[in-house]
Protein backbone atom coordinates (compact mmCIF):
# COMPACT_ATOMS: atom_id res chain seq x y z
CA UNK A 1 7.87 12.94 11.79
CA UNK A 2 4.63 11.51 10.15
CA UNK A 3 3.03 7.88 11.60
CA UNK A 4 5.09 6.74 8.25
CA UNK A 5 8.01 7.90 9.07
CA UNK A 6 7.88 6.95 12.72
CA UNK A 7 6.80 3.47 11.81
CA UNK A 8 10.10 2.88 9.38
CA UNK A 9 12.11 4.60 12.33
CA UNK A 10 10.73 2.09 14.84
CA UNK A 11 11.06 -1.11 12.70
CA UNK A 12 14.76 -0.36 11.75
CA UNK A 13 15.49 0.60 15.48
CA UNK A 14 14.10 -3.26 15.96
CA UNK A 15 15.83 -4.80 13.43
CA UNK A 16 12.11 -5.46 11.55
CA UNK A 17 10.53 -5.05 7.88
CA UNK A 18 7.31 -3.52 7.65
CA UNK A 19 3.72 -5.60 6.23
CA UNK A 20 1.59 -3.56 3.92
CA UNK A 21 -1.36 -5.21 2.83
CA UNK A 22 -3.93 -3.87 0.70
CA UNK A 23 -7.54 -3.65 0.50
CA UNK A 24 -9.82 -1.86 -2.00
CA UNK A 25 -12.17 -0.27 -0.09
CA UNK A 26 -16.07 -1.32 -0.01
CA UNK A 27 -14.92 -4.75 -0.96
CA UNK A 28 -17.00 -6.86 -0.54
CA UNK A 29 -19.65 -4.71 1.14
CA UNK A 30 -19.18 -1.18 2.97
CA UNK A 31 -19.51 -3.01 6.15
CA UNK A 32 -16.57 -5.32 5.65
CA UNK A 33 -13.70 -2.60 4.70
CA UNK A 34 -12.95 -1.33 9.04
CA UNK A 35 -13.29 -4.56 10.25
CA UNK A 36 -10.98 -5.90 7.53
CA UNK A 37 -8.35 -3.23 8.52
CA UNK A 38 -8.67 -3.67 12.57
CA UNK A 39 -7.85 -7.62 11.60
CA UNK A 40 -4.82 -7.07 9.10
CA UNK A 41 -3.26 -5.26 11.90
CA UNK A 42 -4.31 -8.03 14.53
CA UNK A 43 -2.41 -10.34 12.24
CA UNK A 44 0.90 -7.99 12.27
CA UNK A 45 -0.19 -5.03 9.36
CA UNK A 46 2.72 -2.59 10.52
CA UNK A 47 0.61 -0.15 7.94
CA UNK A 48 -2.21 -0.38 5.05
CA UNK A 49 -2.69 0.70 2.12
CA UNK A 50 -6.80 1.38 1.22
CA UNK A 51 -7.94 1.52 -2.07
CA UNK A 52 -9.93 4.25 -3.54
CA UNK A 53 -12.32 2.63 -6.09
CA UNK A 54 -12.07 3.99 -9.67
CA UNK A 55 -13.47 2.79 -12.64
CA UNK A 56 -10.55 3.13 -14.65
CA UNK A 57 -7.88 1.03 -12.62
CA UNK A 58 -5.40 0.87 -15.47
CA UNK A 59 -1.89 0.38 -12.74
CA UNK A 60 -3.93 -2.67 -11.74
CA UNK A 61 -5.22 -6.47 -12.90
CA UNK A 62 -7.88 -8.74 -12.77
CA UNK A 63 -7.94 -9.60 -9.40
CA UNK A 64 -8.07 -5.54 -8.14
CA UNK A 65 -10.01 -4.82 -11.14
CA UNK A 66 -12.77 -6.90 -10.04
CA UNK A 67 -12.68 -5.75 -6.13
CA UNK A 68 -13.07 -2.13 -7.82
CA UNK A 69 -15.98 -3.23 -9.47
CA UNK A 70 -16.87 -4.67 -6.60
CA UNK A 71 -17.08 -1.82 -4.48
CA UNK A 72 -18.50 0.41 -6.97
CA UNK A 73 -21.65 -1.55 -6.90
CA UNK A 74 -21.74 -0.05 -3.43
CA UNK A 75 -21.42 3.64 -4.80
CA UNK A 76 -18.27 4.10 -2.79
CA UNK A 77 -16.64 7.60 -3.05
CA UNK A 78 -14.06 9.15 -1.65
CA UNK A 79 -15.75 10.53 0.55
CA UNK A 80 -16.72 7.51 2.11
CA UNK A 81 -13.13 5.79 1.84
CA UNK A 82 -12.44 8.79 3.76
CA UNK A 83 -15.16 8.15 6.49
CA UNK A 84 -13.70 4.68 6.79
CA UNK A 85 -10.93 6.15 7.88
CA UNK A 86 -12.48 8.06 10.48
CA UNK A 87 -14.27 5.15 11.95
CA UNK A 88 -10.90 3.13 11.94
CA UNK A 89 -9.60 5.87 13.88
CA UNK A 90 -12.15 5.67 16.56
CA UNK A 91 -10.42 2.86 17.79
CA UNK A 92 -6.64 2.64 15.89
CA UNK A 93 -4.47 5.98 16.16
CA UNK A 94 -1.31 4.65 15.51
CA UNK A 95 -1.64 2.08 12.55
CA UNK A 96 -0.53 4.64 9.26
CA UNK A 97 -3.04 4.84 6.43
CA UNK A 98 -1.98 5.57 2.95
CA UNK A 99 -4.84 5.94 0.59
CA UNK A 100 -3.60 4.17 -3.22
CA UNK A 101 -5.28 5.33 -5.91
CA UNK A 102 -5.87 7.43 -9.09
CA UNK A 103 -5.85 11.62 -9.80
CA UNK A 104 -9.52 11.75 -11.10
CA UNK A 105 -11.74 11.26 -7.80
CA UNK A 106 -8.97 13.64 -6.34
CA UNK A 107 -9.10 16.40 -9.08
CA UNK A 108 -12.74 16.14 -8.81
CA UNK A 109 -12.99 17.35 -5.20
CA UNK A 110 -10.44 19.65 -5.68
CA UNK A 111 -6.60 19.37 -4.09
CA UNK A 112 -6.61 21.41 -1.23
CA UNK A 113 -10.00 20.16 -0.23
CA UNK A 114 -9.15 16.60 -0.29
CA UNK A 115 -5.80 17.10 1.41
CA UNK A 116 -7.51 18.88 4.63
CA UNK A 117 -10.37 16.28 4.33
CA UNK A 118 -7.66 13.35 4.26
CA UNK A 119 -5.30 14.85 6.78
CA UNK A 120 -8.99 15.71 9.42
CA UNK A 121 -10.05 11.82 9.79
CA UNK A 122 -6.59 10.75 9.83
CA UNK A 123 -4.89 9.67 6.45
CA UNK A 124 -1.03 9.49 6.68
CA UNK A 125 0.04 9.73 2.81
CA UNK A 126 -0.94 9.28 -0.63
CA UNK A 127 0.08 7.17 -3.55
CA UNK A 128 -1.53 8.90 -6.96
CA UNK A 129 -0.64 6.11 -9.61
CA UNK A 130 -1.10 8.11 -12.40
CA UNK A 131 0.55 11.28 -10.74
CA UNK A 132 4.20 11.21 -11.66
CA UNK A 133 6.41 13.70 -9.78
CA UNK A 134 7.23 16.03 -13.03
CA UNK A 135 3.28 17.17 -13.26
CA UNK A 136 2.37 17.50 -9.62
CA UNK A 137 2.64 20.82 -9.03
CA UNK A 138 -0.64 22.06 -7.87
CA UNK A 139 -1.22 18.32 -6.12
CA UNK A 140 1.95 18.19 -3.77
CA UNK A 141 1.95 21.62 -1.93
CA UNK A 142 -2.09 20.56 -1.13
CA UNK A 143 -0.20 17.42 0.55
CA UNK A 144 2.78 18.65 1.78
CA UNK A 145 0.94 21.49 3.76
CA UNK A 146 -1.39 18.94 5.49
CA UNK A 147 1.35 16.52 6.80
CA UNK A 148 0.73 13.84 4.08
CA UNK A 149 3.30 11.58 2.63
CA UNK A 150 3.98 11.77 -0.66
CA UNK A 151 4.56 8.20 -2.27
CA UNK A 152 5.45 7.44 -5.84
CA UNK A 153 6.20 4.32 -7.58
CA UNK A 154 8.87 3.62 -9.33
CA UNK A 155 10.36 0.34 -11.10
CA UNK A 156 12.99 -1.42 -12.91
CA UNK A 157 13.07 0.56 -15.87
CA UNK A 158 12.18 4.13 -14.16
CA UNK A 159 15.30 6.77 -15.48
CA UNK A 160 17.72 8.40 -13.38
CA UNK A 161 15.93 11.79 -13.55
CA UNK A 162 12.77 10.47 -12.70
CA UNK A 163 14.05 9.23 -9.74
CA UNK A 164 15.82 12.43 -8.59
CA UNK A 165 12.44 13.98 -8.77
CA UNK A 166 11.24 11.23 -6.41
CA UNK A 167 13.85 11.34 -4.22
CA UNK A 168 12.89 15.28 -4.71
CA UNK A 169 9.37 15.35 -4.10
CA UNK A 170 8.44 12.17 -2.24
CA UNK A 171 8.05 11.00 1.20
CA UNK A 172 7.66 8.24 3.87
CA UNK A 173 9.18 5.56 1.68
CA UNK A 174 9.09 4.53 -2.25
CA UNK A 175 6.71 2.01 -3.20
CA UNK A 176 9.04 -0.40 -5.61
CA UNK A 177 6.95 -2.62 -8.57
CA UNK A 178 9.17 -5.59 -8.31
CA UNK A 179 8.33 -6.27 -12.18
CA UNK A 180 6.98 -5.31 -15.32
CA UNK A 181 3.13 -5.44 -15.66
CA UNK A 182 0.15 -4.96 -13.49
CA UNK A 183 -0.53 -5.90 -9.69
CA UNK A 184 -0.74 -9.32 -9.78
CA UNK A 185 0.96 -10.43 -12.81
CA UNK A 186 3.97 -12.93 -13.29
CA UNK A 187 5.96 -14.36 -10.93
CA UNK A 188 8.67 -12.88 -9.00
CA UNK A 189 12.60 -13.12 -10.33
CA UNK A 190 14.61 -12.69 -6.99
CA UNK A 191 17.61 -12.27 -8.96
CA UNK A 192 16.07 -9.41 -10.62
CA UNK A 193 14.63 -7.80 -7.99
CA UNK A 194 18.05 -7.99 -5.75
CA UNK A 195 20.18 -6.65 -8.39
CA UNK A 196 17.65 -3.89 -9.26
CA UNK A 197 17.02 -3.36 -5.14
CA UNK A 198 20.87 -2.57 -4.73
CA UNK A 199 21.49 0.10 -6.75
CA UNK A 200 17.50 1.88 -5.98
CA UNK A 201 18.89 1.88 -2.14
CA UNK A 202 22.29 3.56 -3.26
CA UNK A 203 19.86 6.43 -5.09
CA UNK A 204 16.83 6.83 -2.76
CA UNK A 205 16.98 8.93 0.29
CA UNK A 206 14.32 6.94 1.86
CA UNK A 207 12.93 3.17 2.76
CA UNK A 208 11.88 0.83 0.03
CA UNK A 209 8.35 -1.18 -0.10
CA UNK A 210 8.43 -3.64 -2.76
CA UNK A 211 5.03 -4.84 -4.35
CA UNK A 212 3.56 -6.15 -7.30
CA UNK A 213 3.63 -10.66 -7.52
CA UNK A 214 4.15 -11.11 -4.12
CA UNK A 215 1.98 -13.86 -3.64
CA UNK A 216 2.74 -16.53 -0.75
CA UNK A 217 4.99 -16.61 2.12
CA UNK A 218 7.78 -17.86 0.12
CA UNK A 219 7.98 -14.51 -2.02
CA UNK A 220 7.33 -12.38 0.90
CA UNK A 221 10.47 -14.19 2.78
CA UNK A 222 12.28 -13.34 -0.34
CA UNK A 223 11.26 -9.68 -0.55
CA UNK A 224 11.89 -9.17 3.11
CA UNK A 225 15.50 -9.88 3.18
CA UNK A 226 15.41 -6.88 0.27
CA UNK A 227 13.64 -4.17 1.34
CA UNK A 228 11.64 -1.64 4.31
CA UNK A 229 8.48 -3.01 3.50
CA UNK A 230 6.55 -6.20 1.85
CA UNK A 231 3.47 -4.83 -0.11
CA UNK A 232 0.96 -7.56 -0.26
CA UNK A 233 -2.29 -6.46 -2.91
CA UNK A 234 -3.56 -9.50 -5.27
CA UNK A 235 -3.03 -12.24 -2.84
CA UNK A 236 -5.51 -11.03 -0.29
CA UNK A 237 -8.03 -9.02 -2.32
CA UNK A 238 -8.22 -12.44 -4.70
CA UNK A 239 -9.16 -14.61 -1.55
CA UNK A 240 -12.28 -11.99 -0.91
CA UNK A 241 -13.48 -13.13 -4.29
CA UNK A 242 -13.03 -16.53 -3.67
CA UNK A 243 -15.02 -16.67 -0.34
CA UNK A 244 -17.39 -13.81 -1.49
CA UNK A 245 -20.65 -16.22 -1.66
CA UNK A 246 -19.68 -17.76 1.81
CA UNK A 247 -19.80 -14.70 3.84
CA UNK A 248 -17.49 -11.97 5.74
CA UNK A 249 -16.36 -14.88 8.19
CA UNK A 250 -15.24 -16.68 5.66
CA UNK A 251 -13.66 -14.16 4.30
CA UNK A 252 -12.48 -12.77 7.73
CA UNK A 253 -10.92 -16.11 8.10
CA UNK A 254 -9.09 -17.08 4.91
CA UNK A 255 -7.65 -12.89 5.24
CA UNK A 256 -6.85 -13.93 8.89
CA UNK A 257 -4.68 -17.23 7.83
CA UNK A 258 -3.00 -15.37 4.98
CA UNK A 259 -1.54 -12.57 6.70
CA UNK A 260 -0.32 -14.98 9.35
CA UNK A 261 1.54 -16.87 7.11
CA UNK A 262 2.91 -13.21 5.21
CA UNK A 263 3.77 -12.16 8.53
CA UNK A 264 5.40 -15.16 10.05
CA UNK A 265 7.55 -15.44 6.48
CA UNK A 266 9.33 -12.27 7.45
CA UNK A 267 9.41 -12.48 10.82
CA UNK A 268 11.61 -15.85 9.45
CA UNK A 269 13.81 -13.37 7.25
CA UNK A 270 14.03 -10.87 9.82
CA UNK A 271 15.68 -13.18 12.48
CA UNK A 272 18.10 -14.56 9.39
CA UNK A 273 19.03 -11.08 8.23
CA UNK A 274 19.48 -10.35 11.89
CA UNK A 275 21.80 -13.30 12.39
CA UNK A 276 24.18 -12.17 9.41
């Protein structure tokens, strides 16, 4: 099995749903985007998701669309999202890396070539927003034959035969968009999400990360008692903004506090489910 699939195996074995939190790499500096992994994971990241800057973040709102711009101030290519990777490696080799982003910095270093380069400093799957299952395939063979995951999105208004071809072509677990819009938008209907949530988990074949408006504790409590995974973007990319002009300490510290509460949330719906 891949780290992914491992880490779901291991968290339903103990009864646990997994924390994915996001972070667009080379936000707000190169130097910031390892550290700011090794700490998510201190604070109970069971996995993370790293960005690939693009200029064209169209699956994504303000809040991401500014940490893009962000980092592409910094010049940051994939090759160097890549060599973060291989740093965080030096010292992580179990945490599982999935790489969300967009086909064009792919395409342009070619499919196979990005697949071995992903797979050689340790990337465990890939999310390709704008890659949906029907037109991938040149794009998953290059994954499939260098252990990656393939992950897809899919939401409430996704057809049936779209997500046959996910359950066909994907792997290590969905990634859910709780609502309609981009990351960050709205607020979350529970009711909504619970009803859609039970009949996705009678169709998909594999575990279920729900993202998209999860913003505090309260949400993520919510989310937890629904699904494999909480998927946490806006609300921690928006507080590197927000302590940008202080410094990385700042910002160190206001990610720090945030994923503590995330975490502690469903550690709180974990214990309930487990009482039920």
């Amino acid at each position: 099995m891949s780290r992914i699939q491992t880490k779901f195996s291991e968290l339903k074995a103990a009864g646990k749903t997994a924390l994915v939190p996001y972070v667009t790499a080379g936000d707000p500096m190169p130097n910031a985007t390892v550290e700011l992994m090794h700490l998510m994971v201190e604070k109970g990241a069971d996995m993370i998701e790293l960005g690939v800057p693009f200029s064209d973040p169209m699956a994504d709102g303000p809040v991401i669309q500014k940490a893009v711009e962000r980092a592409l101030e910094h010049h940051i290519s994939l090759d160097d999202v890549l060599e973060f990777v291989r740093v965080f490696r030096e010292k992580d080799v179990t945490t599982p890396i999935i790489l969300m982003g967009y086909l064009n910095p792919i395409e342009a270093m070619g499919f196979e070539a990005f697949a071995n380069a992903a797979s050689s400093v340790g990337v465990d799957g890939v999310l390709t927003v704008d890659m949906p299952p029907e037109e991938s395939q040149g794009y998953l063979p290059a994954l499939d034959a260098c252990g990656l995951d393939r992950i897809f999105l899919v939401s409430p208004t996704t057809p049936a035969q779209r997500l046959q071809a996910v359950n066909a072509k994907g792997s290590g677990f969905v990634y859910y968009v709780s609502l309609k819009g981009v990351t960050g938008s709205k607020q979350l209907d529970v009711a909504s999400v619970t009803e859609h949530m039970g009949a996705l988990q009678k169709t998909m074949q594999m575990p279920i990360g729900i993202g998209f408006g999860i913003r505090d504790g309260e949400s993520a409590f919510e989310m937890a008692k629904l699904g494999d995974a909480v998927i946490i973007g806006s609300a921690l990319v928006s507080l590197i903004e927000a302590n940008e002009s202080k410094g990385l300490y700042d910002i160190y510290l206001a990610i720090g506090e945030k994923m503590t509460e995330f975490r502690s949330a469903i550690d709180r719906a974990d214990a309930l489910t487990a009482q039920e």
